[in-house]
C-alpha atoms as a PDB file:
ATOM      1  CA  UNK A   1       0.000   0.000   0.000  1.00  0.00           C
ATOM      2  CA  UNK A   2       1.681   3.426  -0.982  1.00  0.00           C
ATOM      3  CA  UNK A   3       1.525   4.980   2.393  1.00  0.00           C
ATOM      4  CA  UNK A   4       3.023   8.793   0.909  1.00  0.00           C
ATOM      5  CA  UNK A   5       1.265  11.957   2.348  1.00  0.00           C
ATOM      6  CA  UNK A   6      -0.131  14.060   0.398  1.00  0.00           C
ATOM      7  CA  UNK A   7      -0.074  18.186   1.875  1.00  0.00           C
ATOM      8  CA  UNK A   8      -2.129  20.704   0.591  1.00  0.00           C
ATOM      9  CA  UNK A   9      -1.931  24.324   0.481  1.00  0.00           C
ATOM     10  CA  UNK A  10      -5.134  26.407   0.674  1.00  0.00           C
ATOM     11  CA  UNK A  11      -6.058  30.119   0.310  1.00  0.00           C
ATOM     12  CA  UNK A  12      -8.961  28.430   2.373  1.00  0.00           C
ATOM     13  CA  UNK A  13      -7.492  28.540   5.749  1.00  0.00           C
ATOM     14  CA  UNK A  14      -6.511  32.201   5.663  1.00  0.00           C
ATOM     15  CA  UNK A  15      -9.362  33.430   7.914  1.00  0.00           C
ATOM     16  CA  UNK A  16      -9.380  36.695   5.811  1.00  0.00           C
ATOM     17  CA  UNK A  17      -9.681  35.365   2.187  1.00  0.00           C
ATOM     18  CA  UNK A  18     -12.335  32.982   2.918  1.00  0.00           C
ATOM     19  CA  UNK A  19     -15.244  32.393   2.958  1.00  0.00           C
ATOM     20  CA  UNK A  20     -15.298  36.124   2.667  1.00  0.00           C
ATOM     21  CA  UNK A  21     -12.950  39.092   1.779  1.00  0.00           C
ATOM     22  CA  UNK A  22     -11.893  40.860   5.034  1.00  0.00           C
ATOM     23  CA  UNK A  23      -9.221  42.849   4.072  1.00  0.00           C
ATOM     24  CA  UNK A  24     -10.400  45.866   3.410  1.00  0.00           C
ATOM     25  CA  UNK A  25     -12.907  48.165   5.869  1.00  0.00           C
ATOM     26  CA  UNK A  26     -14.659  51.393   6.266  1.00  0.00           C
ATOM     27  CA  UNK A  27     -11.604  53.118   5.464  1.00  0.00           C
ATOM     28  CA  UNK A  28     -12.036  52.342   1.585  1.00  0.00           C
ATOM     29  CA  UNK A  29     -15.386  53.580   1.014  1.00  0.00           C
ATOM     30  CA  UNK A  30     -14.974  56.698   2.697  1.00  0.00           C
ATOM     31  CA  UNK A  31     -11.625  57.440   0.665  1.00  0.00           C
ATOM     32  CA  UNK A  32     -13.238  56.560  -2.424  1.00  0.00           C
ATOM     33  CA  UNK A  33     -16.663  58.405  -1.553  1.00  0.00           C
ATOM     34  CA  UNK A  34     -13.993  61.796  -0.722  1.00  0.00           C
ATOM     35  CA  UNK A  35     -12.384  61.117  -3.853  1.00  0.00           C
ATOM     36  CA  UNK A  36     -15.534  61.205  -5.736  1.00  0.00           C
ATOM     37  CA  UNK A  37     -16.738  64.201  -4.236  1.00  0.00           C
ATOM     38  CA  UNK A  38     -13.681  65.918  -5.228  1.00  0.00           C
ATOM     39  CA  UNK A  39     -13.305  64.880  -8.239  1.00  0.00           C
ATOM     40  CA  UNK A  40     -16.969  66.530  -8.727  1.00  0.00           C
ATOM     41  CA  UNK A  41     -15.821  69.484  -7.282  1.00  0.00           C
ATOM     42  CA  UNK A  42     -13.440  70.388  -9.745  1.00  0.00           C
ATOM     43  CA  UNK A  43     -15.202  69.409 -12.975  1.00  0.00           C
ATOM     44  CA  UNK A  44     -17.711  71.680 -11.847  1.00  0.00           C
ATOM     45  CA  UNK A  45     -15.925  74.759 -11.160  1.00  0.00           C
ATOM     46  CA  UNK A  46     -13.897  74.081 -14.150  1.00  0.00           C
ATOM     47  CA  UNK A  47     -17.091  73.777 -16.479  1.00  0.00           C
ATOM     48  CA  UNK A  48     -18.097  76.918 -14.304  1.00  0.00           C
ATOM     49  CA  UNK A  49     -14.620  78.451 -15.580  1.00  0.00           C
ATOM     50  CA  UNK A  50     -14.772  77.710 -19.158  1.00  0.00           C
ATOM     51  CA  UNK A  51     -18.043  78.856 -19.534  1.00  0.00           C
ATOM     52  CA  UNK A  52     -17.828  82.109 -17.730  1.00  0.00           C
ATOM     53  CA  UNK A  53     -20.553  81.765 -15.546  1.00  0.00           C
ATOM     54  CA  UNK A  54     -18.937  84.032 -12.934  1.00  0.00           C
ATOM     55  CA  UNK A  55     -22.139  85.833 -12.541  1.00  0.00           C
ATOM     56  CA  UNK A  56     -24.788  82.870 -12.810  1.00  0.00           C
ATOM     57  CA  UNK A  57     -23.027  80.658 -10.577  1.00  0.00           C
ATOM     58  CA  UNK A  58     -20.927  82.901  -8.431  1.00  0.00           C
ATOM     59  CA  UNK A  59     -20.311  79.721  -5.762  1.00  0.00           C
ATOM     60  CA  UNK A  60     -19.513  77.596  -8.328  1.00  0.00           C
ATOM     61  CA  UNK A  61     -16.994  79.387  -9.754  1.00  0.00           C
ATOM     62  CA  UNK A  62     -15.724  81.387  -6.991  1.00  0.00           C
ATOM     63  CA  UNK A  63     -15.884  79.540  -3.853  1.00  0.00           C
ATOM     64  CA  UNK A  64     -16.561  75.525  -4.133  1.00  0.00           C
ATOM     65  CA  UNK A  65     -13.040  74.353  -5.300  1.00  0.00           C
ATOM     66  CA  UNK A  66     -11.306  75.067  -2.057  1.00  0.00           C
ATOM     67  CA  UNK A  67     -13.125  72.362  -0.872  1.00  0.00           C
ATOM     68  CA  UNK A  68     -11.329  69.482  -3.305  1.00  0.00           C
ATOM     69  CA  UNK A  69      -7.998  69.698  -1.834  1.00  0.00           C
ATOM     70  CA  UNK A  70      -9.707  69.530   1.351  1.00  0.00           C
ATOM     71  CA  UNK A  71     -12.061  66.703   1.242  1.00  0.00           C
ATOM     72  CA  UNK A  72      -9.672  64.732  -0.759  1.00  0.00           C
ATOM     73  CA  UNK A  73      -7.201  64.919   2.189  1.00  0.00           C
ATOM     74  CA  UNK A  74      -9.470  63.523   4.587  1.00  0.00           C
ATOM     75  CA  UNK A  75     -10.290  60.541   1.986  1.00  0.00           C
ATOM     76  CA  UNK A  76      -6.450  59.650   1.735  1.00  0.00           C
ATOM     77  CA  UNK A  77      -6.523  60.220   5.635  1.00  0.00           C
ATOM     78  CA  UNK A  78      -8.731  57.518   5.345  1.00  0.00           C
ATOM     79  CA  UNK A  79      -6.852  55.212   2.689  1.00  0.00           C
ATOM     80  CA  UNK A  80      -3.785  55.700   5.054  1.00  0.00           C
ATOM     81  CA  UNK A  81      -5.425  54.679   7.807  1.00  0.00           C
ATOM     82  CA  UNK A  82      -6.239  51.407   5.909  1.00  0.00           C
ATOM     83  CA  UNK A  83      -2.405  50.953   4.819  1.00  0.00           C
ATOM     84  CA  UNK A  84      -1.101  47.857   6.698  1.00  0.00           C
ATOM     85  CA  UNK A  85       2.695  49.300   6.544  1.00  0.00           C
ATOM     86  CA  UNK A  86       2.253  53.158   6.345  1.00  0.00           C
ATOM     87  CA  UNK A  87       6.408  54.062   6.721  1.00  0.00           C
ATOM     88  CA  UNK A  88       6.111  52.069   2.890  1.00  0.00           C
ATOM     89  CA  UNK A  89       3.634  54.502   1.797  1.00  0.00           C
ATOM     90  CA  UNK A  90       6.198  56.333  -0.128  1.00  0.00           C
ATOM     91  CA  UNK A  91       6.954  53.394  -2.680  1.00  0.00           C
ATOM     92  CA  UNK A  92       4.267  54.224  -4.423  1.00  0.00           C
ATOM     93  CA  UNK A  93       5.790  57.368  -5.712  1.00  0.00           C
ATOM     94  CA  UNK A  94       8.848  55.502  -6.591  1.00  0.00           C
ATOM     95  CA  UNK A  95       7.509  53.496  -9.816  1.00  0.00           C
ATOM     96  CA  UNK A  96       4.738  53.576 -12.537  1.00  0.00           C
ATOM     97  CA  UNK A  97       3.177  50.800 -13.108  1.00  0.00           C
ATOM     98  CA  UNK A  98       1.318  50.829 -16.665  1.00  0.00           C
ATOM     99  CA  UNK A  99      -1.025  47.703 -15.742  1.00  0.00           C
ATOM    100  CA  UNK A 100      -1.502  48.439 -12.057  1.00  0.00           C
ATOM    101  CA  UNK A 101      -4.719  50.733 -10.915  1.00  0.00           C
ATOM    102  CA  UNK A 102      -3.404  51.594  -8.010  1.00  0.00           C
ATOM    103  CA  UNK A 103       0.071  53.050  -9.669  1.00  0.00           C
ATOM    104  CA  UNK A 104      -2.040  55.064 -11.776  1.00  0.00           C
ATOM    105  CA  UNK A 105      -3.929  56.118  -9.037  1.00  0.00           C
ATOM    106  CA  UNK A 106      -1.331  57.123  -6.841  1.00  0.00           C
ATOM    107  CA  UNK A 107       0.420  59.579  -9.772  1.00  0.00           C
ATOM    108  CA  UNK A 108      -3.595  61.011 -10.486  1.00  0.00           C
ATOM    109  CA  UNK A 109      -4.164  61.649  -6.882  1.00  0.00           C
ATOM    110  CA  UNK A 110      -0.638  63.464  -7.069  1.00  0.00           C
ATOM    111  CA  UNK A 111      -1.479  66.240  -9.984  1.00  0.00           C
ATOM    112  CA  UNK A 112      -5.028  66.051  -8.577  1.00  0.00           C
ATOM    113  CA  UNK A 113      -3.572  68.749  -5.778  1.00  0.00           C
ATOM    114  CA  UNK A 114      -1.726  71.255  -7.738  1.00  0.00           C
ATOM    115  CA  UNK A 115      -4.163  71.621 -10.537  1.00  0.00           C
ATOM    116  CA  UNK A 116      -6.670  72.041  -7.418  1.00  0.00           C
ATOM    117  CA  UNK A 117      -4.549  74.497  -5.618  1.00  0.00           C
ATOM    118  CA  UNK A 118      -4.735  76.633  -8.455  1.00  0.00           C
ATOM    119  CA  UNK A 119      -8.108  76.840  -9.420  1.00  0.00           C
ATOM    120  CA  UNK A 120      -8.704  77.775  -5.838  1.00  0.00           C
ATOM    121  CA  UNK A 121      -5.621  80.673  -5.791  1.00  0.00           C
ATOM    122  CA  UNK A 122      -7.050  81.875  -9.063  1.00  0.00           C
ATOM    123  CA  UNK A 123     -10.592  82.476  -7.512  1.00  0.00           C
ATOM    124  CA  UNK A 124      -9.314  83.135  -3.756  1.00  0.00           C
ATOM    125  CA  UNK A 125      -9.602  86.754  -3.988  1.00  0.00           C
ATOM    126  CA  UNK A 126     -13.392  86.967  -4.939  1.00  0.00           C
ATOM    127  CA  UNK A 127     -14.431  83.967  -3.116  1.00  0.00           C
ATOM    128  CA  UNK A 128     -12.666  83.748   0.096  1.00  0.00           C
ATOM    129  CA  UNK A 129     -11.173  87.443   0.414  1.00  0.00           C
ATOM    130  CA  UNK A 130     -10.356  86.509   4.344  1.00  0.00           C
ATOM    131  CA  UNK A 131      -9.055  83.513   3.694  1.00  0.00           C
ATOM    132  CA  UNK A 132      -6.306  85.568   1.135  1.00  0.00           C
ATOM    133  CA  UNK A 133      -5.422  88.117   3.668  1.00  0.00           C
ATOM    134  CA  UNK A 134      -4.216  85.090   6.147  1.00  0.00           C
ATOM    135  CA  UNK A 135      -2.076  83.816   3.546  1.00  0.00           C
ATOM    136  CA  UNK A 136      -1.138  86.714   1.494  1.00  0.00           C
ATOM    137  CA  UNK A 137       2.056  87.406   3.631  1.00  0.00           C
ATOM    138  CA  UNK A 138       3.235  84.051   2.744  1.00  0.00           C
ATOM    139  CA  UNK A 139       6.617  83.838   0.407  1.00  0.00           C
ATOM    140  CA  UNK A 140       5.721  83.436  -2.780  1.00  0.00           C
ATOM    141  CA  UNK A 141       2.077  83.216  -2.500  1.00  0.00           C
ATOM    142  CA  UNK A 142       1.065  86.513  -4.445  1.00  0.00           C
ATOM    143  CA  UNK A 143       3.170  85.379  -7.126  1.00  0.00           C
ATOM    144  CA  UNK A 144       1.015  81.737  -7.316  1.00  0.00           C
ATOM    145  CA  UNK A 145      -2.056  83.800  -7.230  1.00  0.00           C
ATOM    146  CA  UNK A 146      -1.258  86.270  -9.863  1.00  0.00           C
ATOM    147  CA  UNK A 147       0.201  82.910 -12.170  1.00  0.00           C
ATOM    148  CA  UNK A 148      -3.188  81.309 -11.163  1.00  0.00           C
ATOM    149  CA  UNK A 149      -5.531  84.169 -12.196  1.00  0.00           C
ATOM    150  CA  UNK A 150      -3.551  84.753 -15.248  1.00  0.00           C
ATOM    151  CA  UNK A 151      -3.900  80.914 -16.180  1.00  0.00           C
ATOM    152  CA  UNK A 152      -7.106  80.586 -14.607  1.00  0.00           C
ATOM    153  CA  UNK A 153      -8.897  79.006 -18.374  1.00  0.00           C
ATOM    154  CA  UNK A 154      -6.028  77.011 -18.993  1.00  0.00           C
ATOM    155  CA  UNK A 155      -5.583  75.624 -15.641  1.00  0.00           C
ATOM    156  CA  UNK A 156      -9.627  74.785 -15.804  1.00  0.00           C
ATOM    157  CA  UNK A 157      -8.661  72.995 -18.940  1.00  0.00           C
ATOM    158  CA  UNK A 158      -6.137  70.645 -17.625  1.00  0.00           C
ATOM    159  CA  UNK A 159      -8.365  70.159 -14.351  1.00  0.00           C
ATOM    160  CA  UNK A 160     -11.326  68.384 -16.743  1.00  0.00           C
ATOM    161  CA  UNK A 161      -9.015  65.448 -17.975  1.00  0.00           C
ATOM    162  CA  UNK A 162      -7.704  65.005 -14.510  1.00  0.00           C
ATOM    163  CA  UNK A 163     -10.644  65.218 -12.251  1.00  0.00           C
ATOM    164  CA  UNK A 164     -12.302  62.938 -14.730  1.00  0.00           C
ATOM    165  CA  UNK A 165      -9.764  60.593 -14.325  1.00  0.00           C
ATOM    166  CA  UNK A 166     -10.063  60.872 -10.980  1.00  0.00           C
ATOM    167  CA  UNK A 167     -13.604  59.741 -10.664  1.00  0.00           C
ATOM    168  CA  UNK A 168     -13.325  57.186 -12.727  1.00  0.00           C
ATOM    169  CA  UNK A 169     -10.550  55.974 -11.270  1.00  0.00           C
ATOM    170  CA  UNK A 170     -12.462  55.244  -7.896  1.00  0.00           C
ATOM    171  CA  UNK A 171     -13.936  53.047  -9.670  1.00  0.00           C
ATOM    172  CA  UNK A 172     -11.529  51.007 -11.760  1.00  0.00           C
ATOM    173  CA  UNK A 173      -9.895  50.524  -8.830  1.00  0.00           C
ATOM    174  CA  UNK A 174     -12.171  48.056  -7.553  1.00  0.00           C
ATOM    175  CA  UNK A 175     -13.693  46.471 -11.561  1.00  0.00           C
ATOM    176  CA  UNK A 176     -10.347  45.685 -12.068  1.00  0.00           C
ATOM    177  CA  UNK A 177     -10.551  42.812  -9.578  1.00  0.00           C
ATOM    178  CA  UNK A 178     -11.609  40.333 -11.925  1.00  0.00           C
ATOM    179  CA  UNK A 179     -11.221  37.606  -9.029  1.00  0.00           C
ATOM    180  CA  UNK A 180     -14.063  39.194  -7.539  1.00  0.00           C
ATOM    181  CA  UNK A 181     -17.208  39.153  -9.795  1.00  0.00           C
ATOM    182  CA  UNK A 182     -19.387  41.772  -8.535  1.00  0.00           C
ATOM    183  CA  UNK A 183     -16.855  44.371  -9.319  1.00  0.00           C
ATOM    184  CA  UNK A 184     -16.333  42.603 -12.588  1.00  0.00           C
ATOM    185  CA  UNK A 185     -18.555  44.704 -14.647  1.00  0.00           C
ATOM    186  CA  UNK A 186     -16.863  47.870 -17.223  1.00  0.00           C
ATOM    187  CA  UNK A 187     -19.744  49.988 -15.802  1.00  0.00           C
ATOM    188  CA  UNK A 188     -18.549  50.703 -12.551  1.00  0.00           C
ATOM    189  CA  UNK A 189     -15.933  53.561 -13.671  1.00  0.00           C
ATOM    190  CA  UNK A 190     -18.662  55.530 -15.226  1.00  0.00           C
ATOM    191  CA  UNK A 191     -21.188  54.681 -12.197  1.00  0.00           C
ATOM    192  CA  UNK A 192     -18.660  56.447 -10.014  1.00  0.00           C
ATOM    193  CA  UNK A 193     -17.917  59.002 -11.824  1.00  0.00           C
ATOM    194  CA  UNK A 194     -21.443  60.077 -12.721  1.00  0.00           C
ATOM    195  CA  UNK A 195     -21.967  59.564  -8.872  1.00  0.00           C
ATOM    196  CA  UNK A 196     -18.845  61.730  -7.666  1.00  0.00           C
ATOM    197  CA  UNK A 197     -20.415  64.842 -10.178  1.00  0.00           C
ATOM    198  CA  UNK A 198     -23.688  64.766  -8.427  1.00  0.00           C
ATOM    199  CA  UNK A 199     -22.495  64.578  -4.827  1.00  0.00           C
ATOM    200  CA  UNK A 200     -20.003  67.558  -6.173  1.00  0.00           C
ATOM    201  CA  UNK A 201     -23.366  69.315  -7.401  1.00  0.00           C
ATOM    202  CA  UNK A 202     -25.323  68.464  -3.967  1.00  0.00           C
ATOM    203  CA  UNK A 203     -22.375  70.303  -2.237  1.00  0.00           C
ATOM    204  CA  UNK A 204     -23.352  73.641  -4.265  1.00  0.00           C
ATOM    205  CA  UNK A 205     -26.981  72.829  -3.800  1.00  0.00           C
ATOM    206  CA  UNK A 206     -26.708  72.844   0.023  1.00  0.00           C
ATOM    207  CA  UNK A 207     -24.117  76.022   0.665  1.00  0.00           C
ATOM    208  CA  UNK A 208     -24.955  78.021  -2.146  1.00  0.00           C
ATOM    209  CA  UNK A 209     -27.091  80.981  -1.121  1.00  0.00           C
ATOM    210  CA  UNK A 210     -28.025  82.497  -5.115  1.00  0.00           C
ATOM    211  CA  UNK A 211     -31.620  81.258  -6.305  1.00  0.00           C
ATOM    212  CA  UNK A 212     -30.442  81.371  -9.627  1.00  0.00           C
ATOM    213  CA  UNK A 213     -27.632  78.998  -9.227  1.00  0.00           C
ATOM    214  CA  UNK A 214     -29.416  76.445  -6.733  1.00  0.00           C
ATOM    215  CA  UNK A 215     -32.223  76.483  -9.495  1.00  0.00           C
ATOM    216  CA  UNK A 216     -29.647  75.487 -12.767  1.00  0.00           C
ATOM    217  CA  UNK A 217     -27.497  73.074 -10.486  1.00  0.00           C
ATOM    218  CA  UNK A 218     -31.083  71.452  -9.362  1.00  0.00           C
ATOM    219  CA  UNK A 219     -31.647  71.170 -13.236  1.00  0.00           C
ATOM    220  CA  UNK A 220     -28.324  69.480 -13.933  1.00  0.00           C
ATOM    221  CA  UNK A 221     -28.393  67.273 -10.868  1.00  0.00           C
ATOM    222  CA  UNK A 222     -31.947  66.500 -11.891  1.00  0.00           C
ATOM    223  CA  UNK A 223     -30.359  64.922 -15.433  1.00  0.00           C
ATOM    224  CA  UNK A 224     -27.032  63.301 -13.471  1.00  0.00           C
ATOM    225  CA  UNK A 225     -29.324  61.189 -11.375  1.00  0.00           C
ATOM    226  CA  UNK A 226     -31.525  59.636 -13.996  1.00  0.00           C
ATOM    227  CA  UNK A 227     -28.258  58.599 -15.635  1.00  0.00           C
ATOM    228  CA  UNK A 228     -27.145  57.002 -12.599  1.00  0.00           C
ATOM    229  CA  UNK A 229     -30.273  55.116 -12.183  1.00  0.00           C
ATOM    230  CA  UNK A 230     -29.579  54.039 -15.548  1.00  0.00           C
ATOM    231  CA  UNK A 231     -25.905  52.605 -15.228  1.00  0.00           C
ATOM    232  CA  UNK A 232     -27.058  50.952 -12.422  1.00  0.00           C
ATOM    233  CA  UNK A 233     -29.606  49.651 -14.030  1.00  0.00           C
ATOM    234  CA  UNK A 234     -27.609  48.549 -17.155  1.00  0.00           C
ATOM    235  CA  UNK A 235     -25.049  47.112 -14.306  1.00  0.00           C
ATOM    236  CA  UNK A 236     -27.574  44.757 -12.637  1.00  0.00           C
ATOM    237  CA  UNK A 237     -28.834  43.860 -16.137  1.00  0.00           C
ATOM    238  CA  UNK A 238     -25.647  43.044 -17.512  1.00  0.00           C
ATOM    239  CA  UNK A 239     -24.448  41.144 -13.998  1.00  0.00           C
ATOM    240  CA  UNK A 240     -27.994  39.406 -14.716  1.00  0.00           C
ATOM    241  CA  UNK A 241     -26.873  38.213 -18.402  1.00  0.00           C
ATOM    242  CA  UNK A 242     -23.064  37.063 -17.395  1.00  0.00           C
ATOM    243  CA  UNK A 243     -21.611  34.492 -16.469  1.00  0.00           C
ATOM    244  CA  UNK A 244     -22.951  31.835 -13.699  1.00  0.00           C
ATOM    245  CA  UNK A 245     -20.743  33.361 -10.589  1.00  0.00           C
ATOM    246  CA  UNK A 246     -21.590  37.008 -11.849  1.00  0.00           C
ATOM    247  CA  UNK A 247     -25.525  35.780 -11.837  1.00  0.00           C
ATOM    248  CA  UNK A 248     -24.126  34.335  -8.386  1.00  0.00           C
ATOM    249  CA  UNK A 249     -23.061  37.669  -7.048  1.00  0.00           C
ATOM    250  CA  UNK A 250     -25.785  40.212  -7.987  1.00  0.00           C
ATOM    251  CA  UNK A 251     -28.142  37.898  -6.014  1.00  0.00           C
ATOM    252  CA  UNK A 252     -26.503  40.249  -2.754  1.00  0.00           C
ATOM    253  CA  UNK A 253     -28.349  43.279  -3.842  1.00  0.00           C
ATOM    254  CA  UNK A 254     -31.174  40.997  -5.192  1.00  0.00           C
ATOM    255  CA  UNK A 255     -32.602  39.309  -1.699  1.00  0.00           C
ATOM    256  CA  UNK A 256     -29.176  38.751  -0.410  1.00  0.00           C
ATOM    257  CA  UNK A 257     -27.548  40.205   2.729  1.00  0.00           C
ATOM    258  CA  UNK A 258     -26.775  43.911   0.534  1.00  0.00           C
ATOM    259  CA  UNK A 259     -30.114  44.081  -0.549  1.00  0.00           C
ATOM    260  CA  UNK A 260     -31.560  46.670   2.238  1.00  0.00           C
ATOM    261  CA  UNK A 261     -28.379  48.510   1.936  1.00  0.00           C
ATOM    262  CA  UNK A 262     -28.326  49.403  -1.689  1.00  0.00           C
ATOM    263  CA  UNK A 263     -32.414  49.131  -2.260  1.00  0.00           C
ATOM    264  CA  UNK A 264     -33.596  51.163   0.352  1.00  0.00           C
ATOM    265  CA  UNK A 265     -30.548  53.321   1.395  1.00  0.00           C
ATOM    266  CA  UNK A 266     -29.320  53.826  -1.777  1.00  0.00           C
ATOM    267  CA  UNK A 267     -31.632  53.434  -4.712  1.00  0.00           C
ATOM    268  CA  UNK A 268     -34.641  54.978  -2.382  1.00  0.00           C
ATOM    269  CA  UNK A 269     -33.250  57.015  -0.417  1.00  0.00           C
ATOM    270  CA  UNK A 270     -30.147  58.557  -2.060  1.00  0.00           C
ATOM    271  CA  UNK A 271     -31.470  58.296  -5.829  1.00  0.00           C
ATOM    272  CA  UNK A 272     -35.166  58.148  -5.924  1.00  0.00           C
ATOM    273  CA  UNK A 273     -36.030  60.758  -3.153  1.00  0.00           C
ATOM    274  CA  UNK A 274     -33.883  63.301  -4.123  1.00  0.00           C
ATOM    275  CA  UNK A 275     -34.833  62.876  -7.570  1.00  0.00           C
ATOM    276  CA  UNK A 276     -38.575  63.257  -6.649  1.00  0.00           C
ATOM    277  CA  UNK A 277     -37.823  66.230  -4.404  1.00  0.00           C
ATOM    278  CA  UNK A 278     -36.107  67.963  -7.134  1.00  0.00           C
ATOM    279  CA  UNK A 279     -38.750  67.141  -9.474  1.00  0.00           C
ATOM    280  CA  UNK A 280     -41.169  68.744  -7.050  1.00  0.00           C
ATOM    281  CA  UNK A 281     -39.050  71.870  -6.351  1.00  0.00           C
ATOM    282  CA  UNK A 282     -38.350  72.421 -10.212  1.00  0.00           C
ATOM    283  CA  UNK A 283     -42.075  72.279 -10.642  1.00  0.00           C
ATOM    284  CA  UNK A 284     -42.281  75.867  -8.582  1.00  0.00           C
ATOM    285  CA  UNK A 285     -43.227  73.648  -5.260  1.00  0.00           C
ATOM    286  CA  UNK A 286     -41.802  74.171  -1.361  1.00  0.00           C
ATOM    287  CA  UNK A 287     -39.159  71.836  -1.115  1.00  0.00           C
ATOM    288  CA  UNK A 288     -36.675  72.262   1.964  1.00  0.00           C
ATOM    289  CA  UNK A 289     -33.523  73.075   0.092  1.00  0.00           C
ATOM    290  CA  UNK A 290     -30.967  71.258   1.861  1.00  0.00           C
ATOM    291  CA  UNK A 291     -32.701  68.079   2.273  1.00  0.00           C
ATOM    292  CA  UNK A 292     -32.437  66.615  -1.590  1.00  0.00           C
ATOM    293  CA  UNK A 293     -28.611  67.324  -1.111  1.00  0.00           C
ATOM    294  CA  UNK A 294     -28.040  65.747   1.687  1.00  0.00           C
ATOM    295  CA  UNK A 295     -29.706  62.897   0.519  1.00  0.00           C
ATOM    296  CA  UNK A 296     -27.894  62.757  -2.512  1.00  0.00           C
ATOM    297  CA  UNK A 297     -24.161  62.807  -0.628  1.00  0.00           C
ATOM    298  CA  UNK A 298     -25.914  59.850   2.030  1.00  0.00           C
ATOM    299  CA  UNK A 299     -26.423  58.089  -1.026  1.00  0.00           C
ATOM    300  CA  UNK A 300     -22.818  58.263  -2.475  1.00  0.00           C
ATOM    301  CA  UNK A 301     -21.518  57.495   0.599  1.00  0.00           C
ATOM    302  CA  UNK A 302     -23.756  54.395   1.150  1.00  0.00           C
ATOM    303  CA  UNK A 303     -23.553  53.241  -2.907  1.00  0.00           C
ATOM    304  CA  UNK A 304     -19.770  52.913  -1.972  1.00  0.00           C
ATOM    305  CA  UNK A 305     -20.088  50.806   0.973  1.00  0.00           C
ATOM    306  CA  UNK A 306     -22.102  48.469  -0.919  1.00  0.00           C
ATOM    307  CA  UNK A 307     -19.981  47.784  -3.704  1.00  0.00           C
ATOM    308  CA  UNK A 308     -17.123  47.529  -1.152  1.00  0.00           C
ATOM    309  CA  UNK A 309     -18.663  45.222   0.854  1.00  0.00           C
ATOM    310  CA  UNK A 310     -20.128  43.225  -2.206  1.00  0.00           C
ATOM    311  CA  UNK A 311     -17.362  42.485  -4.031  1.00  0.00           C
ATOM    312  CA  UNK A 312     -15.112  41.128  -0.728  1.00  0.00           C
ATOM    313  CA  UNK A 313     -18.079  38.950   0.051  1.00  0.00           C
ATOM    314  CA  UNK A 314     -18.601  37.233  -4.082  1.00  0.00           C
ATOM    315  CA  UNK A 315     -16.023  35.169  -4.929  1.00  0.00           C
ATOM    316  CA  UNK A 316     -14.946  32.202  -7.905  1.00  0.00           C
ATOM    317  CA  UNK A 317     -14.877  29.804  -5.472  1.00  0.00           C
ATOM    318  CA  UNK A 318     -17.313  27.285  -5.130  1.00  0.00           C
ATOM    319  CA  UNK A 319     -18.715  27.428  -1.543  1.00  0.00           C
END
């Protein structure tokens, strides 16, 4: 009798791999829900920008892009927080990596803060006069500002390419899993990034104080979420129509453990009700003007934790 052992090695016994993805938590979604947001930001003060709608959408174009740098700090905040060896962080600044997501990433989030830093010195003056004389005294800073204003169209120019990329970046970097299937799908880049624009709109809806502006941006926020409802639409239907694991993991948001999650909190309360509410309010009705943007940020927010959380719990592996 051949009495040789056999050994086996198995991803299986790593507690984190399986029978679910642990590796990543609430860090993620909140960098890539900050990353969104200020990646909407920008486009919209640079569409502001090229446009020259200084006087139609004064917050727009004057005031809202001082938040990018901001909130996109507190997202990689986030993403550092999530880094298992943050002295290493650095190494991703030594390479590009043409195949890797994250490389390209790493180098987008890096021109993402220039390109916002000027946009916001160019339109510091007008929009946050108080704010200038605090850091007017600053070496070199009059000289950035007078650059910035000078090169304001320009700079707006080079800001759509790279706060597009940006947004659609948060979400390549989870489709191109492929060894998860519910982030499998080609859809999810443009998902993101048509969800990052709104939540950049909601942010003028609720601090803007000009009736004109809150009215257009209500009209063009309006349009964004229909389209979202409609990639996500076109996702589940395409999920539906793939292969047998894909079909496997869209069950989550289809009576599975995700489904409350990204039915109700998402789709009905981040998508639908806003949408209604701005229907209503476009229509000439009361409508509390705050409340349809804060529902529309809740919903980016919780969108993200869903397909975070989905696509660590699907899996290729029969179960």
């Amino acid at each position: 009798m051949d009495t040789r052992e056999i050994i086996i090695t198995s991803n299986k016994h790593n507690h984190l791999i399986e029978p679910q993805l642990h590796i990543w938590g609430w860090e993620v979604p909140v960098y890539l829900f900050f990353g969104g947001l200020a990646a909407g930001i920008i486009l919209v003060t640079a569409m502001a920008i090229i446009y020259d709608k200084k006087k139609e959408l004064p917050y727009s174009y004057n005031k809202l892009v001082i938040f990018a740098p901001t909130l996109l700090s507190v997202g990689m905040l986030a993403l550092f927080m999530d880094l298992e060896y943050k002295l290493h962080v650095f190494r991703f600044y030594t390479t590009f990596q043409i195949t890797s997501p994250m490389s390209w990433g790493s180098w987008i989030l890096m021109i993402f803060y220039p390109a916002s830093i000027l946009l916001t010195l160019g339109t510091i003056k007008e929009g946050w006069p108080k704010v200038y004389q605090l850091i007017k005294e600053i070496s070199y800073v009059n000289l950035l500002v007078t650059f910035s204003e000078k090169n304001l169209l320009k700079v707006a120019y080079i800001a759509i390419p790279i706060g597009s990329a940006l947004g659609v970046y948060t979400g390549i970097l989870l489709s191109a899993y492929v060894a998860r299937p519910f982030w499998n799908s080609s859809l999810i880049g443009p998902i993101f990034l048509v969800s990052g624009i709104s939540t950049g709109l909601a942010l003028v809806l609720l601090l803007t104080k000009d009736k004109y502006e809150h009215h257009f941006i209500s009209k063009i926020d309006f349009g964004l979420i229909i389209l979202e409802v409609c990639l996500v639409g076109l996702f589940i239907i395409s999920m539906l129509s793939s292969s047998e694991k894909s079909l496997e993991s869209i069950q989550l948001i289809l009576g599975g453990e995700l489904t409350t999650q990204f039915w109700v909190f998402f789709i009905g309360v981040g998508l639908l009700t806003p949408l209604i509410l701005e229907f209503i309010e476009l229509k000439g009705k009361y409508v509390p003007k705050k409340l349809p943007a804060l529902l529309v940020l809740f919903g980016g927010l919780m969108f993200r934790f869903v397909m975070v959380s989905g696509g660590q719990i699907s899996t290729w592996v029969s179960k």
